[in-house]
C-alpha atoms as a PDB file:
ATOM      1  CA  UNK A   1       0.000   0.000   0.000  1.00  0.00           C
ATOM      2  CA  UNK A   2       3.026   2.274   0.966  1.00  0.00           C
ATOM      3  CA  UNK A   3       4.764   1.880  -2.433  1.00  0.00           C
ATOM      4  CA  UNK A   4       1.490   2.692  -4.151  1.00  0.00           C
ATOM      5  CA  UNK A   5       0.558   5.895  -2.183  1.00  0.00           C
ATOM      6  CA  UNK A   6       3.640   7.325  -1.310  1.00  0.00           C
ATOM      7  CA  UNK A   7       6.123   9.096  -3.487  1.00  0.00           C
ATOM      8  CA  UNK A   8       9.786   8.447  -3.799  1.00  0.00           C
ATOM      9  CA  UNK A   9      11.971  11.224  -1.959  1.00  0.00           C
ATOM     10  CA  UNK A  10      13.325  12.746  -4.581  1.00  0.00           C
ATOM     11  CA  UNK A  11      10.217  13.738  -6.120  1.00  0.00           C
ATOM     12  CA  UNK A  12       8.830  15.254  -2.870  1.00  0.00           C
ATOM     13  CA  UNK A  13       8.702  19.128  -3.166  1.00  0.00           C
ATOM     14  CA  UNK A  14       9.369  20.569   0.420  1.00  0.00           C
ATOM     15  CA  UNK A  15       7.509  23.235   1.663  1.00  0.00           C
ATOM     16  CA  UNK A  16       8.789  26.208   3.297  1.00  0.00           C
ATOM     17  CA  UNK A  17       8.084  25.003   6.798  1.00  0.00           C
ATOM     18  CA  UNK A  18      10.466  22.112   6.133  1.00  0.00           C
ATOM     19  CA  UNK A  19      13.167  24.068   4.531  1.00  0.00           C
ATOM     20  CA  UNK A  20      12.890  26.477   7.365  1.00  0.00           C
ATOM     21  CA  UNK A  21      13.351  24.141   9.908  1.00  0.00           C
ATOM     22  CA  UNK A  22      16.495  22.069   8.012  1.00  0.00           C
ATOM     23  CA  UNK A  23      18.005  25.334   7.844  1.00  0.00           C
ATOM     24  CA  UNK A  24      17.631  26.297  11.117  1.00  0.00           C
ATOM     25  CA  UNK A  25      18.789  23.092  12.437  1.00  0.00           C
ATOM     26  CA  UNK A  26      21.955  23.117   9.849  1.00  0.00           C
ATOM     27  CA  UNK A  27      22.867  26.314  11.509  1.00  0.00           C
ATOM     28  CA  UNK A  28      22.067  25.219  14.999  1.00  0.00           C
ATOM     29  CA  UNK A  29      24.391  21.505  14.509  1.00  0.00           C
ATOM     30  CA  UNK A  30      27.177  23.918  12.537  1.00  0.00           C
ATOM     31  CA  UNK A  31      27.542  26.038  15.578  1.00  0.00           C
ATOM     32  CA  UNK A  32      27.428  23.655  17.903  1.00  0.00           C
ATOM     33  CA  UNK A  33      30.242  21.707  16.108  1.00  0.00           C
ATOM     34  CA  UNK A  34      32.202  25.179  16.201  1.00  0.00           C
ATOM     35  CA  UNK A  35      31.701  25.651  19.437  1.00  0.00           C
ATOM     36  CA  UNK A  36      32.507  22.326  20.746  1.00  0.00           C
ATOM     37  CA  UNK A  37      35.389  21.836  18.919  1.00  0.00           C
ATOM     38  CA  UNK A  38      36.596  25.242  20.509  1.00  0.00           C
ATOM     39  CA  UNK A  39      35.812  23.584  23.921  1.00  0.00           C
ATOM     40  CA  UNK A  40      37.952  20.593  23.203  1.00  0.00           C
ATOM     41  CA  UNK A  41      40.936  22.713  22.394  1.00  0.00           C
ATOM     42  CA  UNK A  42      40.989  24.775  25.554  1.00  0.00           C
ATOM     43  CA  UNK A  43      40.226  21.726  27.970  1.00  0.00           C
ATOM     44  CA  UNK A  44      42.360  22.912  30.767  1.00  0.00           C
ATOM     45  CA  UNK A  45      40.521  26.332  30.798  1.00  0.00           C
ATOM     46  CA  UNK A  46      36.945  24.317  31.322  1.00  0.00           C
ATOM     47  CA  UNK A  47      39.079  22.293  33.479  1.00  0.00           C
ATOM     48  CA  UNK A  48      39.757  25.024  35.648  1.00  0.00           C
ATOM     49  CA  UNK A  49      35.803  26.247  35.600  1.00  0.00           C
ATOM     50  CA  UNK A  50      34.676  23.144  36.745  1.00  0.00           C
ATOM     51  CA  UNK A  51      37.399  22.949  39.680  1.00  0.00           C
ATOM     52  CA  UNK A  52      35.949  26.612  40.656  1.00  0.00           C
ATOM     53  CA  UNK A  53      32.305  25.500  40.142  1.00  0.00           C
ATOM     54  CA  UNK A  54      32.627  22.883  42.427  1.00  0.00           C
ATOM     55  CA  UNK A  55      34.846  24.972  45.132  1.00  0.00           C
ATOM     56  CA  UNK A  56      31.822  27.551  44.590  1.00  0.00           C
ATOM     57  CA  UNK A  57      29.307  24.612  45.622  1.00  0.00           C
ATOM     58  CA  UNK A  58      31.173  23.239  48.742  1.00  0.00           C
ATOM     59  CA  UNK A  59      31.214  27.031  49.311  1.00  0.00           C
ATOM     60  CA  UNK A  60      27.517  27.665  49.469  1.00  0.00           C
ATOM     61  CA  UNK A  61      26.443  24.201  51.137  1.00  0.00           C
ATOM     62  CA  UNK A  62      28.864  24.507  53.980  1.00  0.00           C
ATOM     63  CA  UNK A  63      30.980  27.541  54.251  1.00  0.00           C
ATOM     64  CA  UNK A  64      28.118  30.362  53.848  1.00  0.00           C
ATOM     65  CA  UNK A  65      26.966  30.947  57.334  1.00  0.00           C
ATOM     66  CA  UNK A  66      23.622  31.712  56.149  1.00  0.00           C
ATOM     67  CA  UNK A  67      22.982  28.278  54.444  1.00  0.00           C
ATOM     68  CA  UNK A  68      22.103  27.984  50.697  1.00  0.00           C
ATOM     69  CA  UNK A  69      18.583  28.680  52.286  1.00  0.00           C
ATOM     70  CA  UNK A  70      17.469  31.526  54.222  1.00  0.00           C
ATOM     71  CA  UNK A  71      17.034  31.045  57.905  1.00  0.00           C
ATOM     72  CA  UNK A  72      13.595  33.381  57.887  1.00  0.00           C
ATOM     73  CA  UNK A  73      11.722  31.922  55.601  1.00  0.00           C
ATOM     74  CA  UNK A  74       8.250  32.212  55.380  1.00  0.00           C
ATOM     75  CA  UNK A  75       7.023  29.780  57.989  1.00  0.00           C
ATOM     76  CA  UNK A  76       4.455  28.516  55.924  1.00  0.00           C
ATOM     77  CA  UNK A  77       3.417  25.027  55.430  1.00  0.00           C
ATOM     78  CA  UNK A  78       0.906  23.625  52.781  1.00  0.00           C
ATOM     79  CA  UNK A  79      -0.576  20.405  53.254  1.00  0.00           C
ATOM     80  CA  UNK A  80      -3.076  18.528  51.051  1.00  0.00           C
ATOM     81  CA  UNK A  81      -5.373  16.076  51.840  1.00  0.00           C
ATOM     82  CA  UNK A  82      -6.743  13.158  49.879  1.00  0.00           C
ATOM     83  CA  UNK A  83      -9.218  10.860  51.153  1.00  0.00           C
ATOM     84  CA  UNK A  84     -11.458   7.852  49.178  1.00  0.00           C
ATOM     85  CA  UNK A  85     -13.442   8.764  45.940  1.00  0.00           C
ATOM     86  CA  UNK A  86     -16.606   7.538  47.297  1.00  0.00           C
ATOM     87  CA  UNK A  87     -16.701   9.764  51.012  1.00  0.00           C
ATOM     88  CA  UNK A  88     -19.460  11.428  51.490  1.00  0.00           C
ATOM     89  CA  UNK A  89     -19.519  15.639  51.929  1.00  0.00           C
ATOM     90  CA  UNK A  90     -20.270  15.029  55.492  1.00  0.00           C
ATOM     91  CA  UNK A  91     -17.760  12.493  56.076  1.00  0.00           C
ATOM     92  CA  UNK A  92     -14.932  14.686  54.531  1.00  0.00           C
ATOM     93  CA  UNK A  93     -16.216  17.502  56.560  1.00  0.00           C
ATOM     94  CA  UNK A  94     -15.375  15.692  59.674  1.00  0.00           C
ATOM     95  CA  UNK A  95     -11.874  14.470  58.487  1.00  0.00           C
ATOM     96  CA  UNK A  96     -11.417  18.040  57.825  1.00  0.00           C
ATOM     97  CA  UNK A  97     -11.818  19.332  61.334  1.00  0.00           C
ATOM     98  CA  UNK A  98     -10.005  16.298  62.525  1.00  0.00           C
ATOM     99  CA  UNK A  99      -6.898  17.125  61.269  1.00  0.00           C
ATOM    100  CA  UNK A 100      -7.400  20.573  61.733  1.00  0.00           C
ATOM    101  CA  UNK A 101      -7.546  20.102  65.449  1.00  0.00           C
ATOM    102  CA  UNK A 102      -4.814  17.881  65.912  1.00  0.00           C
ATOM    103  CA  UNK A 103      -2.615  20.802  63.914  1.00  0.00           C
ATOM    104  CA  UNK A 104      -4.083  23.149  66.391  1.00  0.00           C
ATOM    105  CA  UNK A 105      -3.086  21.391  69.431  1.00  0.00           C
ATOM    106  CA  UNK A 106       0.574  23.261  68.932  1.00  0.00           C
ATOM    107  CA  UNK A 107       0.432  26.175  70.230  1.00  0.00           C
ATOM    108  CA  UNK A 108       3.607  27.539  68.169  1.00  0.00           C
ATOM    109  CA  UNK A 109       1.180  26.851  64.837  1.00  0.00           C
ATOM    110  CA  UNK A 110      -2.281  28.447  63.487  1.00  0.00           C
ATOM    111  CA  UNK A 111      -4.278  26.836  60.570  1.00  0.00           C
ATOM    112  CA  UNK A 112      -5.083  29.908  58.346  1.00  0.00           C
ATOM    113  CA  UNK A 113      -7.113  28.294  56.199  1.00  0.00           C
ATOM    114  CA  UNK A 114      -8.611  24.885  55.446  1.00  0.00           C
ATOM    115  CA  UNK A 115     -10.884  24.560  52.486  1.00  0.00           C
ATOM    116  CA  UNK A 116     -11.600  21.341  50.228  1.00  0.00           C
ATOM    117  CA  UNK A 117     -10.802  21.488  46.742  1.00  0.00           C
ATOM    118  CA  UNK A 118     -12.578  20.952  43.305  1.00  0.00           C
ATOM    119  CA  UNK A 119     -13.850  17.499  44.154  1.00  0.00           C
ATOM    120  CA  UNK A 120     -15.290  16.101  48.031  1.00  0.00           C
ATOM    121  CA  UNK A 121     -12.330  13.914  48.397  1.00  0.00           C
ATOM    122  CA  UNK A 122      -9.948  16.552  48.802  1.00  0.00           C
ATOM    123  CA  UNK A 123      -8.669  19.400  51.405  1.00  0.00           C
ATOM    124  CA  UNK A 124      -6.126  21.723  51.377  1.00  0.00           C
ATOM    125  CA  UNK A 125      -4.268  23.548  54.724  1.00  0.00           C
ATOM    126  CA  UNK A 126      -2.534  26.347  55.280  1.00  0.00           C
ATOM    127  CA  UNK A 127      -0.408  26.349  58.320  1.00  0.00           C
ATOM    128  CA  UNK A 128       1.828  29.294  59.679  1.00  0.00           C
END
């Protein structure tokens, strides 16, 4: 069926989409051979970036007093909750204030906001 609907290569014209793209991709594989080849002649100058990336990295993750992340953060916790496709609205509802009070028995923590989602099975918390 193939050799009886299709056409042989050569006689396929190629539309400007097509061209576009093999050009673009000719120019993107000729650069990158360019640039690559540059690369492989200097290896001891991307020798001596990698030996500083790394030093940078041991830098941040142990050196940097303040830690890669800030101390002060937001103090802000999401949680989601996902219970069984087939719980009722009620039964979610009590799930819901469940969790919400065993959160709440720290007193270092405050649910701001506790809502259920799109569907019944599903919750979502706020906690700062």
């Amino acid at each position: 069926m193939c050799a009886r609907l299709l056409k042989p290569g050569d006689d396929l014209k190629r539309g400007w989409f097509y061209r576009t793209g093999e050009h673009f991709l000719r120019v993107c594989f000729s650069r990158m051979s360019r640039s690559l080849s540059w690369a492989l002649r200097h290896g001891l100058l991307w020798m001596l970036l990698l030996l500083a990336t790394v030093c940078l990295n041991v830098y941040l993750v142990c050196g940097d007093p303040e830690g890669v992340f800030s101390a002060a953060g937001y103090g802000a916790i999401d949680g989601s909750i996902q219970a069984d496709q087939n719980i009722s609205f009620q039964a979610m509802q009590k799930k819901l204030v469940n969790i919400m009070d065993v959160v709440r028995q720290d007193p270092a923590v405050e649910v701001s906001r506790l809502h259920g989602r799109r569907q019944i099975n599903s919750g979502f918390m706020f906690v700062s």
